[in-house]
PDB file of N, CA and C in Angstrom:
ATOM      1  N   UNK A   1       0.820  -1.180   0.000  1.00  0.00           N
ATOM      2  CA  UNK A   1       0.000   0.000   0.000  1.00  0.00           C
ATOM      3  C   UNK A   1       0.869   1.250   0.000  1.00  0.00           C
ATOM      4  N   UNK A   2       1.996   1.293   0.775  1.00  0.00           N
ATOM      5  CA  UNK A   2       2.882   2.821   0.541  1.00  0.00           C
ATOM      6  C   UNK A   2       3.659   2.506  -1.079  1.00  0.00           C
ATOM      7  N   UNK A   3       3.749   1.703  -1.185  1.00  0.00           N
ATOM      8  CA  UNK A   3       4.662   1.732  -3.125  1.00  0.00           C
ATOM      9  C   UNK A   3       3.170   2.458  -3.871  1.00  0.00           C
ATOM     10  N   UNK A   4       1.941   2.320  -3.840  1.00  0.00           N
ATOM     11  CA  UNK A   4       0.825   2.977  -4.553  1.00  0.00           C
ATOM     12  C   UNK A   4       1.466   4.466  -4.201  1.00  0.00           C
ATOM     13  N   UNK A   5       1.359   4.607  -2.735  1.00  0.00           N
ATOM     14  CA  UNK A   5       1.299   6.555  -2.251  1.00  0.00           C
ATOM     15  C   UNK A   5       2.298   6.645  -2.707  1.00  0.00           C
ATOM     16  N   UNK A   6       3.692   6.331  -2.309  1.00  0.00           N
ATOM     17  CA  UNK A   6       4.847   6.828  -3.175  1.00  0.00           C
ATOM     18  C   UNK A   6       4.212   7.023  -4.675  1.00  0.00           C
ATOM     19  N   UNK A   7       3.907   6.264  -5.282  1.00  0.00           N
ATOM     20  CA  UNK A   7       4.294   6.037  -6.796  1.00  0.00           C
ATOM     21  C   UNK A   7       3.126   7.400  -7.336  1.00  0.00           C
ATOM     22  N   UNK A   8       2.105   7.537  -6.479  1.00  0.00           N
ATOM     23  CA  UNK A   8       1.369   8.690  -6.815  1.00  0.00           C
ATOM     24  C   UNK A   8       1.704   9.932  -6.818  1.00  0.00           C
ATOM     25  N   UNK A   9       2.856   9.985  -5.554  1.00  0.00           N
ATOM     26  CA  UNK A   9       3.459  11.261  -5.024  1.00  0.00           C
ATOM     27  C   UNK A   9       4.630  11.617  -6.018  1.00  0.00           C
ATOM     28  N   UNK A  10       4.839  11.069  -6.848  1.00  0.00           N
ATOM     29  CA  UNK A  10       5.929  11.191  -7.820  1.00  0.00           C
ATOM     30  C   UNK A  10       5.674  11.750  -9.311  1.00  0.00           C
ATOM     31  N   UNK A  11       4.593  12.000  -9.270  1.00  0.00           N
ATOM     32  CA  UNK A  11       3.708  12.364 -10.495  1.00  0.00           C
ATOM     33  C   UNK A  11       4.459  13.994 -10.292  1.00  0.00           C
ATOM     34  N   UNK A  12       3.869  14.805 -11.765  1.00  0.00           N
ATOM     35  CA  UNK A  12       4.151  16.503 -11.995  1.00  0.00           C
ATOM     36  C   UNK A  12       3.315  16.626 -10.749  1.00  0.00           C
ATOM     37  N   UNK A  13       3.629  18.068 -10.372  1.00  0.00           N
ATOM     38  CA  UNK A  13       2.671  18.728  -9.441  1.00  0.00           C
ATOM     39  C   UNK A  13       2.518  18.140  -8.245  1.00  0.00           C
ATOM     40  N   UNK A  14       2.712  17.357  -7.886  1.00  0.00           N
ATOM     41  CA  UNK A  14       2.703  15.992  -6.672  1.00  0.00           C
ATOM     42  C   UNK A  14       3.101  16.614  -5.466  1.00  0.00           C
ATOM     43  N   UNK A  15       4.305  18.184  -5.669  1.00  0.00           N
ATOM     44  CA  UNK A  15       4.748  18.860  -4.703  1.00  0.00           C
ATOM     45  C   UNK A  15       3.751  19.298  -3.793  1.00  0.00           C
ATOM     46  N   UNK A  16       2.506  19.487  -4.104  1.00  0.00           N
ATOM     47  CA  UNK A  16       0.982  20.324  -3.991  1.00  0.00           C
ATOM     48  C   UNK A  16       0.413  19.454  -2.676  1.00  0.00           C
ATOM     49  N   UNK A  17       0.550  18.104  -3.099  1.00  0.00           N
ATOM     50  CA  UNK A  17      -0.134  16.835  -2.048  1.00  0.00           C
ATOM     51  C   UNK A  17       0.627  16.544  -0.712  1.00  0.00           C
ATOM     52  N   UNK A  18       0.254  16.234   0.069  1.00  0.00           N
ATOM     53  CA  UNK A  18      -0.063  15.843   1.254  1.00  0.00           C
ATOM     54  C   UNK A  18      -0.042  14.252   2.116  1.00  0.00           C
ATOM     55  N   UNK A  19       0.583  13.377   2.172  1.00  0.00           N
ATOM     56  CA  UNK A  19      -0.300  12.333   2.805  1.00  0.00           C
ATOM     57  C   UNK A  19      -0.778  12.612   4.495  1.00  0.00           C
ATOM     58  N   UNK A  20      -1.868  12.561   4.997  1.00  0.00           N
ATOM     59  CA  UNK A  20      -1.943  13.094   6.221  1.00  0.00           C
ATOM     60  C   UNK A  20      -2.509  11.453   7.056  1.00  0.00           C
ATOM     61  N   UNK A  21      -2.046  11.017   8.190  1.00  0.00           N
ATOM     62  CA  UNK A  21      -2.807  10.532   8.827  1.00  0.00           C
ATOM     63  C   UNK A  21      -2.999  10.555  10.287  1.00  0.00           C
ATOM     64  N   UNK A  22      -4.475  10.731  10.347  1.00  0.00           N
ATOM     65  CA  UNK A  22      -4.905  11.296  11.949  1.00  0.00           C
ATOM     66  C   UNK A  22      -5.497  10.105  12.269  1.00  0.00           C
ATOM     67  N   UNK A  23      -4.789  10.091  14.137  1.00  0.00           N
ATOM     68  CA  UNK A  23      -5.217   8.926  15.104  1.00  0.00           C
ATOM     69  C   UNK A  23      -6.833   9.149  15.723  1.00  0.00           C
ATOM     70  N   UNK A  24      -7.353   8.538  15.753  1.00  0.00           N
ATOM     71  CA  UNK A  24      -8.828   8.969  16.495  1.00  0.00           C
ATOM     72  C   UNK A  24      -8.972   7.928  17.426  1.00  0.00           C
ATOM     73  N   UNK A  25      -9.530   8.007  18.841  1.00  0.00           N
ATOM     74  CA  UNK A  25      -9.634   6.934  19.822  1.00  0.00           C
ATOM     75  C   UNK A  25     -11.277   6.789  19.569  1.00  0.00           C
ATOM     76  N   UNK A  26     -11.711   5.748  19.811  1.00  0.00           N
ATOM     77  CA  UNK A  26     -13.468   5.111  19.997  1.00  0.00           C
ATOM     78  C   UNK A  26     -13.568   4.994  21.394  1.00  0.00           C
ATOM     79  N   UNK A  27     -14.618   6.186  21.112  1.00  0.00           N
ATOM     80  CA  UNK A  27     -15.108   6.101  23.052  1.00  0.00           C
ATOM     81  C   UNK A  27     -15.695   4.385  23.687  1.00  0.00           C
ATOM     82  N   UNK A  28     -16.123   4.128  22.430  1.00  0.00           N
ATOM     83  CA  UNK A  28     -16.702   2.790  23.365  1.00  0.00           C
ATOM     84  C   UNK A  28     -15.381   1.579  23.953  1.00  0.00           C
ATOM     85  N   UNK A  29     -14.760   2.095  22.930  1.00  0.00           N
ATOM     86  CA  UNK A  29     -13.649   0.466  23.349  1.00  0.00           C
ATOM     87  C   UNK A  29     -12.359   1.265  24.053  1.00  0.00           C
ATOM     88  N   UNK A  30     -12.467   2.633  23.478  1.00  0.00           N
ATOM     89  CA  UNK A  30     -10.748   2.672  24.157  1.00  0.00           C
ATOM     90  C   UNK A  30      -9.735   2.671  22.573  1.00  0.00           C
ATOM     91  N   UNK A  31     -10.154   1.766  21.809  1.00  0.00           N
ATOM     92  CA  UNK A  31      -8.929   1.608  20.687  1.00  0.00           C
ATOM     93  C   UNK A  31      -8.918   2.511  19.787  1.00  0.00           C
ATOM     94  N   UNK A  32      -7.248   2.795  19.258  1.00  0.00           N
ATOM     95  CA  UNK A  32      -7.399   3.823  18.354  1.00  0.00           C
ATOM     96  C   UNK A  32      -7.243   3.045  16.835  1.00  0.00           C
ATOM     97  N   UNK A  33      -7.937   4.228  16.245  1.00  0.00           N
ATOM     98  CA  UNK A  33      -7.817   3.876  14.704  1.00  0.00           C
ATOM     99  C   UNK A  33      -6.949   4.907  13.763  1.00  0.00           C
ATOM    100  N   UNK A  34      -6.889   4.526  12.774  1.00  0.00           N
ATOM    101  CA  UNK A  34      -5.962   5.569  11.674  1.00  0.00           C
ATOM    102  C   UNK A  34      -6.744   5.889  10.434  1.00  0.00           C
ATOM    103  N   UNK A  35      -7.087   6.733   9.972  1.00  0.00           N
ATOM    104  CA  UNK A  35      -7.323   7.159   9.126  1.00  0.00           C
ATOM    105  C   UNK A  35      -6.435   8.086   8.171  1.00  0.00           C
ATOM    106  N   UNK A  36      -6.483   7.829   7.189  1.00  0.00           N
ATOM    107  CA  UNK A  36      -4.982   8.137   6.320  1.00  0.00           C
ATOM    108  C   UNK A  36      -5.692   8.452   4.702  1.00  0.00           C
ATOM    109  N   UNK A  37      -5.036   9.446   4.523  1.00  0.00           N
ATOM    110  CA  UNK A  37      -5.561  10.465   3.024  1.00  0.00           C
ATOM    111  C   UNK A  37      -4.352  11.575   2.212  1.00  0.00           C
ATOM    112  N   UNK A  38      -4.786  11.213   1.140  1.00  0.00           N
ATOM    113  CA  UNK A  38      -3.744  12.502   0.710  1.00  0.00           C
ATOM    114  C   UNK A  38      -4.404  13.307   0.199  1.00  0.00           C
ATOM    115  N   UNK A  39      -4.470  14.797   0.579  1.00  0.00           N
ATOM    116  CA  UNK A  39      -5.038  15.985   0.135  1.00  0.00           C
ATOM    117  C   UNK A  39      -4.296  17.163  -0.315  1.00  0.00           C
ATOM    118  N   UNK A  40      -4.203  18.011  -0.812  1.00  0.00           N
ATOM    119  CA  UNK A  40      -4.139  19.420  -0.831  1.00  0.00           C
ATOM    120  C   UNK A  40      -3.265  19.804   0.201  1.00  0.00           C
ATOM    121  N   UNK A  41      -2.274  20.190  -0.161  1.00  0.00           N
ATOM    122  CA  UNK A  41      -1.315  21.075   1.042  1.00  0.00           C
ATOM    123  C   UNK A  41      -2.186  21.927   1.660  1.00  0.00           C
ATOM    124  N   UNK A  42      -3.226  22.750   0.959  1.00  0.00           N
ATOM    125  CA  UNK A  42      -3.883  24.024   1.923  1.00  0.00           C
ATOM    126  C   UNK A  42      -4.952  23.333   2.618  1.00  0.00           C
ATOM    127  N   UNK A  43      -5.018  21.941   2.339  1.00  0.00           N
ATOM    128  CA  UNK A  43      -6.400  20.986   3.020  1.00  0.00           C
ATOM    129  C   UNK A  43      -6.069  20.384   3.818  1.00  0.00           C
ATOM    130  N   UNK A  44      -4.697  20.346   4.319  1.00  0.00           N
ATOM    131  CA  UNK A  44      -4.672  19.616   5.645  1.00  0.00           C
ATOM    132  C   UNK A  44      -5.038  19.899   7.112  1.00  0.00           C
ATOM    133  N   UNK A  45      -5.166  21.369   7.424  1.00  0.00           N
ATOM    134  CA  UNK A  45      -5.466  21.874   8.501  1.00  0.00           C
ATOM    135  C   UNK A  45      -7.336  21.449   8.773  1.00  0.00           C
ATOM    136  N   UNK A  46      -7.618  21.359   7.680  1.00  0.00           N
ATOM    137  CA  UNK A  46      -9.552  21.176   7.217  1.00  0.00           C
ATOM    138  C   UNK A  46      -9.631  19.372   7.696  1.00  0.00           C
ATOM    139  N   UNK A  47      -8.557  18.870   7.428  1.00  0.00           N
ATOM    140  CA  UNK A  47      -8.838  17.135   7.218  1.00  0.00           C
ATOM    141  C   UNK A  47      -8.683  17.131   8.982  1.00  0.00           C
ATOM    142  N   UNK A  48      -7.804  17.727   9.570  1.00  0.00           N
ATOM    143  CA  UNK A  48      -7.340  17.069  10.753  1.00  0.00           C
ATOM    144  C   UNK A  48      -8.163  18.033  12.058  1.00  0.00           C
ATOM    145  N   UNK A  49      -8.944  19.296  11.435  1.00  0.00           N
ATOM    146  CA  UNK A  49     -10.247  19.436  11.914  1.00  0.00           C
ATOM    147  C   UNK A  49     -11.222  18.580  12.012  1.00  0.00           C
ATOM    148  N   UNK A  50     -11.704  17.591  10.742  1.00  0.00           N
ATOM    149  CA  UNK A  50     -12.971  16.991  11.094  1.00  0.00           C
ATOM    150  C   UNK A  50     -13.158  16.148  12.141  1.00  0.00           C
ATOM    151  N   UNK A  51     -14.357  15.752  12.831  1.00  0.00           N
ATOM    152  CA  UNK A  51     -14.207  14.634  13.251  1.00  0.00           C
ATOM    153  C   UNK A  51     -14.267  13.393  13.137  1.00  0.00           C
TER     154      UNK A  51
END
């Protein structure tokens, strides 16, 4: 799965992207999860806002 993100991040313009990934805990169990995206350099502050 990272040889895909690399191999995407290597494209023209690619400088622009982002891979971001934010930890989130689940109130019911306690465990955390990962959620992982590549966006927009000016979209990362927006991604790691949501909930």
């Amino acid at each position: 799965m990272a040889k895909k993100a690399v191999a995407s991040l290597q494209k023209r313009g690619a400088k622009d992207f982002t891979k971001v990934i934010k930890m989130t805990k689940n109130e019911k169990t306690g465990a955390y999860s990962f959620k992982q995206e590549i966006v927009h350099k000016d979209q990362v502050n927006d991604f790691l806002a949501k909930k």
